[in-house]
PDB file of N, CA and C in Angstrom:
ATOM      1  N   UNK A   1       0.827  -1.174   0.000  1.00  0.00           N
ATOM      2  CA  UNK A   1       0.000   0.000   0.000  1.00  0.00           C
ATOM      3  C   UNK A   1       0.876   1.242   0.000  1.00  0.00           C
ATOM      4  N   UNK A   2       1.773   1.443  -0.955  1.00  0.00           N
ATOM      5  CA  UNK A   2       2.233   2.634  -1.124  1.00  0.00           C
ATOM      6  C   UNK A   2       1.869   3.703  -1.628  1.00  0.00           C
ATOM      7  N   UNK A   3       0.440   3.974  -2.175  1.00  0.00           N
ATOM      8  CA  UNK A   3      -0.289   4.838  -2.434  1.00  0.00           C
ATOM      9  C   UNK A   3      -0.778   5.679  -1.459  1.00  0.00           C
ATOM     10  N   UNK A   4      -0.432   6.749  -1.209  1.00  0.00           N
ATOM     11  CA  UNK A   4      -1.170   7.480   0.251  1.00  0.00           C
ATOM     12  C   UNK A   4      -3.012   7.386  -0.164  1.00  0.00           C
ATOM     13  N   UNK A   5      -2.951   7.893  -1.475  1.00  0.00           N
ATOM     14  CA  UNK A   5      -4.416   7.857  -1.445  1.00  0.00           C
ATOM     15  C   UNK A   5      -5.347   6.663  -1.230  1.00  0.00           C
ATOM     16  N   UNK A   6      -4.644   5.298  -1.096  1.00  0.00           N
ATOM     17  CA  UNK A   6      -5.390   3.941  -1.000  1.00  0.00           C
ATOM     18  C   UNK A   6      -5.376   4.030   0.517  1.00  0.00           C
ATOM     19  N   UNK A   7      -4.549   4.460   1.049  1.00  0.00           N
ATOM     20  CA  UNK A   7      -4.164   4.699   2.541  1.00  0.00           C
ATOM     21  C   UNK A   7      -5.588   5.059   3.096  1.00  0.00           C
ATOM     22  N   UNK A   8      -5.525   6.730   2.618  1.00  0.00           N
ATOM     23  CA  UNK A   8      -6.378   7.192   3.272  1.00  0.00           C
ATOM     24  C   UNK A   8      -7.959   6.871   2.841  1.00  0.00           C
ATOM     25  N   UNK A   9      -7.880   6.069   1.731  1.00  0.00           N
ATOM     26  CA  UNK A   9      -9.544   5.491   1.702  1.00  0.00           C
ATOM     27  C   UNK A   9      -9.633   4.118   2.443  1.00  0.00           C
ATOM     28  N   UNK A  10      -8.678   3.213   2.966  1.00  0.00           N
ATOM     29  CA  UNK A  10      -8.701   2.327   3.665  1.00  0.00           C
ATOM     30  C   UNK A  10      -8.919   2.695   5.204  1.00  0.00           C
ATOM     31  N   UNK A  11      -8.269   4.007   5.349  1.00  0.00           N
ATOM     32  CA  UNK A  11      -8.340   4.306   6.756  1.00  0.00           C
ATOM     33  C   UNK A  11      -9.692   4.806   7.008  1.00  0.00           C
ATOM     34  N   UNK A  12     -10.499   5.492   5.715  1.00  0.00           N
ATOM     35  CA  UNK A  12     -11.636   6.545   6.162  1.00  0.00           C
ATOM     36  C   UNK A  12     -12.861   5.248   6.121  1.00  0.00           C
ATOM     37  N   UNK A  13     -12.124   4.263   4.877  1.00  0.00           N
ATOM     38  CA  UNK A  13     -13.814   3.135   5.681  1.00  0.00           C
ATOM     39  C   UNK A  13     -13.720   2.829   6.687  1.00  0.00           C
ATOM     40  N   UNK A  14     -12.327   2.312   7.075  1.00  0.00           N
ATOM     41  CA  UNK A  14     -12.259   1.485   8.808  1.00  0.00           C
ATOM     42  C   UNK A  14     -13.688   2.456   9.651  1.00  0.00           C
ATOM     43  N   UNK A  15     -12.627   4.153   9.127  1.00  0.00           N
ATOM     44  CA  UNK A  15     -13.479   4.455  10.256  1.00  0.00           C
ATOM     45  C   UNK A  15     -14.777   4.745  10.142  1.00  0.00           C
ATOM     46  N   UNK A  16     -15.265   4.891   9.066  1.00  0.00           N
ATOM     47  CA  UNK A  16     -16.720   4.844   8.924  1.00  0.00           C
ATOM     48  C   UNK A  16     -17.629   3.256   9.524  1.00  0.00           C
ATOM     49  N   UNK A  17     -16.792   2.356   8.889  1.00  0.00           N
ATOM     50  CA  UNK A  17     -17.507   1.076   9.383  1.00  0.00           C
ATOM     51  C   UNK A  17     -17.349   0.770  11.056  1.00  0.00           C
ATOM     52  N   UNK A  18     -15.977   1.307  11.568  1.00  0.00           N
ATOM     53  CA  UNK A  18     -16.130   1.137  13.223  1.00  0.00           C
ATOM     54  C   UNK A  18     -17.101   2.150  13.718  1.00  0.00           C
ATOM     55  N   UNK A  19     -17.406   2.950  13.279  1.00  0.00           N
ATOM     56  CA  UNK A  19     -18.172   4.214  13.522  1.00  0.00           C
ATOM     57  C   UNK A  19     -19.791   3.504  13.735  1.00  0.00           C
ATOM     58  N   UNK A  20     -19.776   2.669  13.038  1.00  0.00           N
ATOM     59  CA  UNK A  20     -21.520   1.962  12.974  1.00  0.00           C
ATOM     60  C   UNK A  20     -21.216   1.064  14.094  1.00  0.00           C
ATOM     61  N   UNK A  21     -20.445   0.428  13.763  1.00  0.00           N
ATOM     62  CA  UNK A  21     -20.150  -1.098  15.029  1.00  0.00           C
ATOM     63  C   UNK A  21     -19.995  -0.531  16.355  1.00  0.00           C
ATOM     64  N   UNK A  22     -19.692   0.679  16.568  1.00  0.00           N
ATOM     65  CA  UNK A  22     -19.648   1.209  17.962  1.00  0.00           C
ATOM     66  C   UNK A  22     -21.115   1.469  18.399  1.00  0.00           C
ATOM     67  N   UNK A  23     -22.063   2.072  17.523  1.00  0.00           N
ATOM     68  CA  UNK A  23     -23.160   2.619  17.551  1.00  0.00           C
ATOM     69  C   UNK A  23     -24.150   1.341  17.634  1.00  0.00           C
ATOM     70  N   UNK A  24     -23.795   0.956  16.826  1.00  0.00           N
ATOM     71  CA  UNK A  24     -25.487  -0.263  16.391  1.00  0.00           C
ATOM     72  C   UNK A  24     -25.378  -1.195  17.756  1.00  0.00           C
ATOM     73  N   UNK A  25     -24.320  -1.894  18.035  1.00  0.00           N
ATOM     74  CA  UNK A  25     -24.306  -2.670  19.599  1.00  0.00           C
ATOM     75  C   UNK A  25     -24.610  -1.898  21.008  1.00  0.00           C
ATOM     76  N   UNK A  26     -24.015  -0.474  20.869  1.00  0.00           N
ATOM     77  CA  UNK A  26     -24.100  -0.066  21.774  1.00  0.00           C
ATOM     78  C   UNK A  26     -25.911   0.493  21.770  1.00  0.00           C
ATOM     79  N   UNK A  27     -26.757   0.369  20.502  1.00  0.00           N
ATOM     80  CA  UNK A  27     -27.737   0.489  21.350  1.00  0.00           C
ATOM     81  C   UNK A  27     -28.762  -0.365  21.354  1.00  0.00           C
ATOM     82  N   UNK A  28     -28.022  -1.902  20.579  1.00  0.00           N
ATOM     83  CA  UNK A  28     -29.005  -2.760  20.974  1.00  0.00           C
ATOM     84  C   UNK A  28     -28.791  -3.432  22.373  1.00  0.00           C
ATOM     85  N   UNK A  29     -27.610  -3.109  23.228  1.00  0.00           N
ATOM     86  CA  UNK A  29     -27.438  -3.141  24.707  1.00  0.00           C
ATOM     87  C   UNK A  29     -28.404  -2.452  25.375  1.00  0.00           C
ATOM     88  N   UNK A  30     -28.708  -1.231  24.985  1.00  0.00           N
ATOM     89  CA  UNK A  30     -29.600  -0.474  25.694  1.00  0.00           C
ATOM     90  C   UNK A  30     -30.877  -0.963  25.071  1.00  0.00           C
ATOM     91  N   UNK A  31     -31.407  -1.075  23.768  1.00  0.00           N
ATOM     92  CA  UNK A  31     -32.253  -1.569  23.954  1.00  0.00           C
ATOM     93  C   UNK A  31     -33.321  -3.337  24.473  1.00  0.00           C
ATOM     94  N   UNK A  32     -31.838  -4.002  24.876  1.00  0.00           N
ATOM     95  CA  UNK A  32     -32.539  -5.105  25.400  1.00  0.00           C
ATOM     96  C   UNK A  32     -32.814  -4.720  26.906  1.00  0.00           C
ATOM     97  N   UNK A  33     -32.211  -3.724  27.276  1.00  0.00           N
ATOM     98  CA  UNK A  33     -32.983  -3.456  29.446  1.00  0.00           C
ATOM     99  C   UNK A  33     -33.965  -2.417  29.070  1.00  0.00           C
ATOM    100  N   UNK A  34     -34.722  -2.493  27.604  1.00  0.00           N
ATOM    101  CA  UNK A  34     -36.223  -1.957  27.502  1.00  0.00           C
ATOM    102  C   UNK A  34     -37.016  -3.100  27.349  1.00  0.00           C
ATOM    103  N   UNK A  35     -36.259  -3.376  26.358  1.00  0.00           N
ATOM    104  CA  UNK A  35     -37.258  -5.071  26.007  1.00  0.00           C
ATOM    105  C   UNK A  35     -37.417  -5.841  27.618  1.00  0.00           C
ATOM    106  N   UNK A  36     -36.541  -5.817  28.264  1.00  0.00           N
ATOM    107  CA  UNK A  36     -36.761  -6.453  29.410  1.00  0.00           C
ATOM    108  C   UNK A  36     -38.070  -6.230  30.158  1.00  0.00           C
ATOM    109  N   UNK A  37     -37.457  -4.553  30.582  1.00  0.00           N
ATOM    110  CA  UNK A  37     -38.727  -3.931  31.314  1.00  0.00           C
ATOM    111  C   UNK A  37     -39.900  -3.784  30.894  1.00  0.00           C
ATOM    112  N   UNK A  38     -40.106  -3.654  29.295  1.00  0.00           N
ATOM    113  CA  UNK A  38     -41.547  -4.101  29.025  1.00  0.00           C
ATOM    114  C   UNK A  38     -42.268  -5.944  29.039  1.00  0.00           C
ATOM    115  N   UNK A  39     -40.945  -6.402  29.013  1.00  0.00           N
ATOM    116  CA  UNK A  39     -41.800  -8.154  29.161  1.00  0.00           C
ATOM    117  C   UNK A  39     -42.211  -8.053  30.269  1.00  0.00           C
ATOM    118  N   UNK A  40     -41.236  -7.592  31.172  1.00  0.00           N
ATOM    119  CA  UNK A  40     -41.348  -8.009  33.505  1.00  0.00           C
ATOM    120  C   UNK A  40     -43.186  -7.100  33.024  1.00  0.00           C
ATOM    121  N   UNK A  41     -43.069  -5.729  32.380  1.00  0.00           N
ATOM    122  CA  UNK A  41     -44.302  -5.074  33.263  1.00  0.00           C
ATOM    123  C   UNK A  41     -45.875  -5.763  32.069  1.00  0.00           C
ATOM    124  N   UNK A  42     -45.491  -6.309  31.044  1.00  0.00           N
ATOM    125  CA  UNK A  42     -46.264  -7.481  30.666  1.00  0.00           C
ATOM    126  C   UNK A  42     -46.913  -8.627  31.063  1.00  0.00           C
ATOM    127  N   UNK A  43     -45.887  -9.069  32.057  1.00  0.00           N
ATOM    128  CA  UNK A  43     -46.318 -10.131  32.860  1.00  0.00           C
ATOM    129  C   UNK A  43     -46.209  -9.732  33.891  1.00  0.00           C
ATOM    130  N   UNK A  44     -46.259  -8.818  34.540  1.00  0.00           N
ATOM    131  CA  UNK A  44     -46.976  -8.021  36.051  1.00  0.00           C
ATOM    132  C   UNK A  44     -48.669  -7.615  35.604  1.00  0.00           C
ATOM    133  N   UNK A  45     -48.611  -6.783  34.879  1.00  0.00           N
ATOM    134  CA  UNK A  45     -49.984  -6.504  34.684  1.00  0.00           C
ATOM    135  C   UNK A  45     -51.294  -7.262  33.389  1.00  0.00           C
ATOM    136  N   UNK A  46     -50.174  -7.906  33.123  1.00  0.00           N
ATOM    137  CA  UNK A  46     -50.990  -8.488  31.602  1.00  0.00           C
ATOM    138  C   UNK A  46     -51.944  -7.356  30.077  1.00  0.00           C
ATOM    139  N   UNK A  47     -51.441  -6.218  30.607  1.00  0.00           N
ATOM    140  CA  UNK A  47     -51.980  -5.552  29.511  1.00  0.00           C
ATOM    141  C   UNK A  47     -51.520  -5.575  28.365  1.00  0.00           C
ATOM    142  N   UNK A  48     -52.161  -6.042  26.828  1.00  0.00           N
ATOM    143  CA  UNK A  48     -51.521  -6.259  26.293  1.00  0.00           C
ATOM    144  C   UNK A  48     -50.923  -5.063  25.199  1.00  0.00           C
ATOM    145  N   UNK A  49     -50.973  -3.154  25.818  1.00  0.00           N
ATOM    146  CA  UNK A  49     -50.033  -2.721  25.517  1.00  0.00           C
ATOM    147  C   UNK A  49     -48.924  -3.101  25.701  1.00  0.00           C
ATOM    148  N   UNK A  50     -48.212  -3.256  26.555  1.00  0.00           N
ATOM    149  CA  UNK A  50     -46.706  -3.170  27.295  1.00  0.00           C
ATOM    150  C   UNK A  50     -46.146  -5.078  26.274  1.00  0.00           C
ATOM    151  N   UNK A  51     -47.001  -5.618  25.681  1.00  0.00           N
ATOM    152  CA  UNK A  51     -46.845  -6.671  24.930  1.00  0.00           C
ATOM    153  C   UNK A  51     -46.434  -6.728  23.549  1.00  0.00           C
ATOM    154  N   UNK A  52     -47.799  -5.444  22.667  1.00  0.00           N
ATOM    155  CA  UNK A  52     -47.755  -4.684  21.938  1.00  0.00           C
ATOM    156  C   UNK A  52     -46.246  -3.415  21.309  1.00  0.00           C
ATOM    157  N   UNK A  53     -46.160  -3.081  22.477  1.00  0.00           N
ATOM    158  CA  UNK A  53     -44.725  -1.930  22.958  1.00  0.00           C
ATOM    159  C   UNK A  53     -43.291  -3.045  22.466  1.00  0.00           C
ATOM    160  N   UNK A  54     -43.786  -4.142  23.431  1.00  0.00           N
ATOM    161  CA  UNK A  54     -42.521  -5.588  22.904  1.00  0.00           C
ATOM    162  C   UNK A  54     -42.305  -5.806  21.959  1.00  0.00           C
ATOM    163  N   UNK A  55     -42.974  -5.974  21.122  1.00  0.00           N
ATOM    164  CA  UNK A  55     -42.980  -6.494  20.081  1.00  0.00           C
ATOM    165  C   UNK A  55     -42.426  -5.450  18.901  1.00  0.00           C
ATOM    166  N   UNK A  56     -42.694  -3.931  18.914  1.00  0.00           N
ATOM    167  CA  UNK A  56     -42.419  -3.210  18.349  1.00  0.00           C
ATOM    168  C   UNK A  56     -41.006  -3.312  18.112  1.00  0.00           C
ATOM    169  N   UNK A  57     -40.318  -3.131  19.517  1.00  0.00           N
ATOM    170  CA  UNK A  57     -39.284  -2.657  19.774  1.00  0.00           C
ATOM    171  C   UNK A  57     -38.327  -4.044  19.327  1.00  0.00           C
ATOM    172  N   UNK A  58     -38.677  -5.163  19.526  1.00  0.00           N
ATOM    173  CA  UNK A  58     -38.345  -6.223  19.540  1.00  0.00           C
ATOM    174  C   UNK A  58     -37.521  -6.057  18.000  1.00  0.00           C
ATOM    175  N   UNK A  59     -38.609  -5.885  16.875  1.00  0.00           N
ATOM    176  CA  UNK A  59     -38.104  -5.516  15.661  1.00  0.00           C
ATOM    177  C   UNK A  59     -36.951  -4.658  15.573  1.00  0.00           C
ATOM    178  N   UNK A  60     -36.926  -3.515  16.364  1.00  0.00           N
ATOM    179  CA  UNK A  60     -35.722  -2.813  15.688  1.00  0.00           C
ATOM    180  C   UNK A  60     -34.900  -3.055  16.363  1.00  0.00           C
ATOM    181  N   UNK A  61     -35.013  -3.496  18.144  1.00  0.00           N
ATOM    182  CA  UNK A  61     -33.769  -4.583  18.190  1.00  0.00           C
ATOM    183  C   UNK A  61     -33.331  -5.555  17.025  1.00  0.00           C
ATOM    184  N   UNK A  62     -33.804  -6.095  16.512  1.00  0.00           N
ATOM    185  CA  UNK A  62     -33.484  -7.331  15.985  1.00  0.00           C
ATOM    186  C   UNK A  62     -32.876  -6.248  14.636  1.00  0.00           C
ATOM    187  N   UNK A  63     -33.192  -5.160  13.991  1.00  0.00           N
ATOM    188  CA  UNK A  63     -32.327  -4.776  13.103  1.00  0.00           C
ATOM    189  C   UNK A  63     -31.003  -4.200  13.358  1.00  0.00           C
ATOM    190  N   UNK A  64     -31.484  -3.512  14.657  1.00  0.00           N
ATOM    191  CA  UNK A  64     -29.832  -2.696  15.116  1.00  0.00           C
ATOM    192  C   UNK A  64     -28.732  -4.246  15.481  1.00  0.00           C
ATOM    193  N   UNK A  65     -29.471  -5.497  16.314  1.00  0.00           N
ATOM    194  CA  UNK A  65     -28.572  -6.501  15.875  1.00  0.00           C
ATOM    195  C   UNK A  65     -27.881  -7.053  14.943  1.00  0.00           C
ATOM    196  N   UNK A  66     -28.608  -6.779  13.663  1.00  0.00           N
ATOM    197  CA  UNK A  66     -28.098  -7.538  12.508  1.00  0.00           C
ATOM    198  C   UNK A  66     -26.945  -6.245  12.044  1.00  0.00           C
ATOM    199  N   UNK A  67     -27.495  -5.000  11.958  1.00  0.00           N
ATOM    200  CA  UNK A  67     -26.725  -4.452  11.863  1.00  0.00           C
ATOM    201  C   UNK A  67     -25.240  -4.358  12.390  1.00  0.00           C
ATOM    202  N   UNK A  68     -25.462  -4.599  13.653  1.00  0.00           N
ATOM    203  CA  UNK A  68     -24.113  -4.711  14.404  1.00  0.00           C
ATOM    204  C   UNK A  68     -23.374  -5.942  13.906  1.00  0.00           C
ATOM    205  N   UNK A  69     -23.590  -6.866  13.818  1.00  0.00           N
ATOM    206  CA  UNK A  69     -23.371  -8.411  13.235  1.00  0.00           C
ATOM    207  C   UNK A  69     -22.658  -7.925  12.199  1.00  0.00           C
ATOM    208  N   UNK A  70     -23.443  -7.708  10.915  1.00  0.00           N
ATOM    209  CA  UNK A  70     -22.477  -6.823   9.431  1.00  0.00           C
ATOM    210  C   UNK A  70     -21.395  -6.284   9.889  1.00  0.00           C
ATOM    211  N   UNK A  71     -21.501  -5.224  10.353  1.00  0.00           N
ATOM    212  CA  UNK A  71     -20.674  -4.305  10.760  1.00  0.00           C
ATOM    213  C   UNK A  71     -19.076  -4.724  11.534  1.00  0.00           C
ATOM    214  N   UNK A  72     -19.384  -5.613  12.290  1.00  0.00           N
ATOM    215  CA  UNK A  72     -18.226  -6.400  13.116  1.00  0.00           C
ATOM    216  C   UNK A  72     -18.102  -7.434  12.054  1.00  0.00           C
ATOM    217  N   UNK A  73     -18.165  -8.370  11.176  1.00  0.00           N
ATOM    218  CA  UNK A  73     -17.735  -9.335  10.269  1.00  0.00           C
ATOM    219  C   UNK A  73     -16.861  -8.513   9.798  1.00  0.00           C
ATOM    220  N   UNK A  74     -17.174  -7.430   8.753  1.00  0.00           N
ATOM    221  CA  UNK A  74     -16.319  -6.689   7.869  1.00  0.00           C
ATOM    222  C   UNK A  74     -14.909  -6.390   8.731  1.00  0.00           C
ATOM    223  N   UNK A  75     -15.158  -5.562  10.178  1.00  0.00           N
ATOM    224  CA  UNK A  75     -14.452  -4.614  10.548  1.00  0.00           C
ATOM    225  C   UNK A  75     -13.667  -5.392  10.722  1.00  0.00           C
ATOM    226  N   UNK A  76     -13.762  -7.371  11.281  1.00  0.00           N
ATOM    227  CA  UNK A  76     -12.969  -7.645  11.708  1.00  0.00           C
ATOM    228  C   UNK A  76     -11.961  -8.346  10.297  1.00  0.00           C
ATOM    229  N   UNK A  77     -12.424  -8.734   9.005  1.00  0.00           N
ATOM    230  CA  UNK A  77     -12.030  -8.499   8.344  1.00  0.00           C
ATOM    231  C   UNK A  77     -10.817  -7.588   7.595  1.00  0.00           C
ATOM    232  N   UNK A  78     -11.471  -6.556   7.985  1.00  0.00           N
ATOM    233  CA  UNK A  78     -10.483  -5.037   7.903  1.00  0.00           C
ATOM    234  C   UNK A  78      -9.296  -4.810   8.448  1.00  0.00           C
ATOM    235  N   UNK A  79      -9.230  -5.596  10.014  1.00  0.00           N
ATOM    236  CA  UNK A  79      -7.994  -5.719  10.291  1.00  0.00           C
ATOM    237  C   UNK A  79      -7.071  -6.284   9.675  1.00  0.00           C
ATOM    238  N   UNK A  80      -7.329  -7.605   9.059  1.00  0.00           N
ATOM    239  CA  UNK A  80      -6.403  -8.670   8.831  1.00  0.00           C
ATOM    240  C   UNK A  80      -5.908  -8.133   7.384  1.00  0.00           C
ATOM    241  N   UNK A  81      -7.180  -7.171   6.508  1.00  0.00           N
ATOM    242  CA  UNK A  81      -6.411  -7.344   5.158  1.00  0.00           C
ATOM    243  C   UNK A  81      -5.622  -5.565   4.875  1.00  0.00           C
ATOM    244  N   UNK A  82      -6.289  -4.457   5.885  1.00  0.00           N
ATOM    245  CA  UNK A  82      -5.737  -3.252   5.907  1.00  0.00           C
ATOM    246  C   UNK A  82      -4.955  -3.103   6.886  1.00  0.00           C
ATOM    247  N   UNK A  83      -4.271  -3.953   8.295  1.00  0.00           N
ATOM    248  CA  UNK A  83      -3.342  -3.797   8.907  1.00  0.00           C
ATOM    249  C   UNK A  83      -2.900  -5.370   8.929  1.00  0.00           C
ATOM    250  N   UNK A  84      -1.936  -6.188   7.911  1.00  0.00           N
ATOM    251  CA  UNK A  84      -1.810  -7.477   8.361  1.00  0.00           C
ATOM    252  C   UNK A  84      -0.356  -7.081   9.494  1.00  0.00           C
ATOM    253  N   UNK A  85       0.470  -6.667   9.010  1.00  0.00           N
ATOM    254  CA  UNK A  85       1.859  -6.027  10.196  1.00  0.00           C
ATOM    255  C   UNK A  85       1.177  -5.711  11.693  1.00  0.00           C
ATOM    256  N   UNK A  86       0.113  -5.348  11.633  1.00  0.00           N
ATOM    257  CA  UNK A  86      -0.147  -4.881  13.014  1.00  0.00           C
ATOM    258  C   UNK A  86      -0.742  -6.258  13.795  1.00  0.00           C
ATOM    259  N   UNK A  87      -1.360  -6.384  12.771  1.00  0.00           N
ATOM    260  CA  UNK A  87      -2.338  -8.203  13.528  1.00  0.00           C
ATOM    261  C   UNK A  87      -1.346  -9.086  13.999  1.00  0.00           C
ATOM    262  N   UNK A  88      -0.217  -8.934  13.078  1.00  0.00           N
ATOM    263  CA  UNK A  88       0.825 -10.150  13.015  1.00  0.00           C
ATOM    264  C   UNK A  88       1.388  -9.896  14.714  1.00  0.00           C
ATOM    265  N   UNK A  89       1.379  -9.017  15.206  1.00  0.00           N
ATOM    266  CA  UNK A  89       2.189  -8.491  16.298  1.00  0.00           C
ATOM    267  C   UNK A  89       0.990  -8.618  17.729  1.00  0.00           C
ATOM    268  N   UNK A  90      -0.173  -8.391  17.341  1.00  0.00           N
ATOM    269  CA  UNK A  90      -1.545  -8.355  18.488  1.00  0.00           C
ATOM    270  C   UNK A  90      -2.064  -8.977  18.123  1.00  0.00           C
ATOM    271  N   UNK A  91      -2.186 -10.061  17.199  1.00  0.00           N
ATOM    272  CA  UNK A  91      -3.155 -11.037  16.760  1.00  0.00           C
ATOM    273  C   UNK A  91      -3.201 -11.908  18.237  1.00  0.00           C
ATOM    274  N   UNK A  92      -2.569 -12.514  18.789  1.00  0.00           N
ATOM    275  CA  UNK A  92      -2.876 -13.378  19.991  1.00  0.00           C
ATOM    276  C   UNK A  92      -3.462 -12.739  21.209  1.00  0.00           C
ATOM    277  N   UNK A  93      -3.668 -11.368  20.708  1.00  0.00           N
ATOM    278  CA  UNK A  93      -4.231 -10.968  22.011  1.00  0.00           C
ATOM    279  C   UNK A  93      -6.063  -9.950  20.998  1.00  0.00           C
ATOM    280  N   UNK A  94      -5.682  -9.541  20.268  1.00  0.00           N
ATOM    281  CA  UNK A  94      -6.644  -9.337  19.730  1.00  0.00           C
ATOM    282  C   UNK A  94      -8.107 -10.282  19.261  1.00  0.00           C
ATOM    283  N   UNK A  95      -7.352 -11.361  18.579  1.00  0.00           N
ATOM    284  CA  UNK A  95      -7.996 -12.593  17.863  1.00  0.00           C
ATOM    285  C   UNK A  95      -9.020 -13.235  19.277  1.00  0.00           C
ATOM    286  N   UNK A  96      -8.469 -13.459  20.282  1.00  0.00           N
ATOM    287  CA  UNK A  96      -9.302 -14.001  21.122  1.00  0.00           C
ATOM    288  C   UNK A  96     -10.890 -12.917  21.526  1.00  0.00           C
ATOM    289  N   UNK A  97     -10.281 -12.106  21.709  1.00  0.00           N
ATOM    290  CA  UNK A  97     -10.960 -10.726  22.236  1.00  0.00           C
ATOM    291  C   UNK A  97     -12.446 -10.389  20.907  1.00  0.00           C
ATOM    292  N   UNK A  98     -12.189 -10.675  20.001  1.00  0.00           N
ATOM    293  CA  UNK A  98     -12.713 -10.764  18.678  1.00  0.00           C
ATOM    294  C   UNK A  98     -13.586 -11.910  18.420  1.00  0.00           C
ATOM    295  N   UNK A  99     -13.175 -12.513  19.083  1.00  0.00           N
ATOM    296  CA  UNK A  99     -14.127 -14.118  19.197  1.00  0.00           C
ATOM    297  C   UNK A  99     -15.068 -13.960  20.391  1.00  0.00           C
ATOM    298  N   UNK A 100     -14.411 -13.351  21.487  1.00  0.00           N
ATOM    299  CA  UNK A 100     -15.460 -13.183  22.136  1.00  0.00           C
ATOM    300  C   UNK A 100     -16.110 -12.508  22.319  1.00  0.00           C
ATOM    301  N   UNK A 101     -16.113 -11.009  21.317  1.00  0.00           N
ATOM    302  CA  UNK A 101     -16.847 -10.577  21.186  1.00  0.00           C
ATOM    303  C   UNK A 101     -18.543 -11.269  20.067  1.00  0.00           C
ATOM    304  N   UNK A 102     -17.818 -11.800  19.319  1.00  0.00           N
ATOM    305  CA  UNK A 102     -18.784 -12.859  18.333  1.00  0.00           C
ATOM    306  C   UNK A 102     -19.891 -13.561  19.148  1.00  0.00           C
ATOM    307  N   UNK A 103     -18.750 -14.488  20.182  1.00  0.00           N
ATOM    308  CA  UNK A 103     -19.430 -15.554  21.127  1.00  0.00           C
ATOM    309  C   UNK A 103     -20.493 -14.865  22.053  1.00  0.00           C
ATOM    310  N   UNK A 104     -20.135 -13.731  22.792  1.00  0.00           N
ATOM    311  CA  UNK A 104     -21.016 -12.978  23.657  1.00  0.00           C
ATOM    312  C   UNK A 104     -22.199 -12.550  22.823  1.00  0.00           C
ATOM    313  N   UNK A 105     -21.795 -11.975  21.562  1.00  0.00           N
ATOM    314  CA  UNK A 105     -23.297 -11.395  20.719  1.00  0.00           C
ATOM    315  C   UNK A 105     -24.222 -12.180  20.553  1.00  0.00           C
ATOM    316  N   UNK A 106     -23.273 -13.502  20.078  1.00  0.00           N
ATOM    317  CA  UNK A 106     -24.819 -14.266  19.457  1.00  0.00           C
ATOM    318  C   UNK A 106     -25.423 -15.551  20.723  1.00  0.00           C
ATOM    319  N   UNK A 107     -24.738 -15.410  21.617  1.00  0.00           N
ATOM    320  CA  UNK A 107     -25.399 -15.773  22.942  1.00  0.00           C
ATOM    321  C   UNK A 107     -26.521 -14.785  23.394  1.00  0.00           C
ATOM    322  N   UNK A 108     -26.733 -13.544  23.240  1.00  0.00           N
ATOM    323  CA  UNK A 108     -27.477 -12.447  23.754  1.00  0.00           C
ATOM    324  C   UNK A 108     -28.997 -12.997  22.856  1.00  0.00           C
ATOM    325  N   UNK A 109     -28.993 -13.612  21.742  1.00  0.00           N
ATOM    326  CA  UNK A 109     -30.044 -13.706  20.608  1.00  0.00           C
ATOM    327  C   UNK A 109     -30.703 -15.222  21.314  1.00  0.00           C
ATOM    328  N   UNK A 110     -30.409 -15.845  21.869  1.00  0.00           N
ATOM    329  CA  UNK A 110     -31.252 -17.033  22.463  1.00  0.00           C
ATOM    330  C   UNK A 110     -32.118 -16.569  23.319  1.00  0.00           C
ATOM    331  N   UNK A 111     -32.059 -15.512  24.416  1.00  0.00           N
ATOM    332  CA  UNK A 111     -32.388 -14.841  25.696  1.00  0.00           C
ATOM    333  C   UNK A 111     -33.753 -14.431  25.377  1.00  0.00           C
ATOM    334  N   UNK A 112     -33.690 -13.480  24.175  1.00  0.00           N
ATOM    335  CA  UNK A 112     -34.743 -12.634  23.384  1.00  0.00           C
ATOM    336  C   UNK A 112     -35.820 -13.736  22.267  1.00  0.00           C
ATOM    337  N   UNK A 113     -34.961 -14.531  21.247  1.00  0.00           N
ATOM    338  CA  UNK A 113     -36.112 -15.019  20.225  1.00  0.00           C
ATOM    339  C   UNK A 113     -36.237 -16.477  20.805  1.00  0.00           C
ATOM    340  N   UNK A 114     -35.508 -16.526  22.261  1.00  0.00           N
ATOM    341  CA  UNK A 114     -36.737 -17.841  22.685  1.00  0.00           C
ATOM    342  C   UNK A 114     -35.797 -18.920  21.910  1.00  0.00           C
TER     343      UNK A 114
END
């Protein structure tokens, strides 16, 4: 990559694509302790707004998930083929960290679709 200009379009997707992967997880975290609190006050009161409300939200959880999913495949991608020198050096400490980030996500998706 001795082109500065390949440089700096490799560097400006990273950061556009980490830019989503920070965002899309971080608010389907927040939105599963809504989904929560509307199931608990679902099955406290049985109305079937707060069921209704679930279900809504349920959906765009489930897109900001997938989104996040995309988003982390590529990025992690991105490391290996726009920094291989750097991986080569933190790969044993990165690579694990990367897996478990994978392993933790798609453990979170049993909890919710049952």
């Amino acid at each position: 990559m001795d082109n500065p200009d390949l440089l700096l379009l490799a560097r400006t997707q990273f950061g556009i694509n980490i830019a989503f992967h920070i965002l899309f997880p971080t608010l389907t975290i927040a939105l599963a302790w809504f989904l929560l609190f509307f199931r608990v006050q679902y099955a406290r009161t049985r109305d079937a707004t707060w069921l209704a409300t679930y279900k809504l939200w349920l959906k765009i959880f489930a897109l900001t998930f997938a989104m996040g999913v995309v988003s982390g495949i590529t990025m992690s991608f991105q490391f290996g083929t726009n920094w291989p020198g750097y991986m080569l050096k933190v790969g044993n400490i990165a690579g694990p960290l990367l897996a478990y980030e994978v392993l933790t996500a798609f453990f979170w998706k049993p909890l919710f679709w049952g």
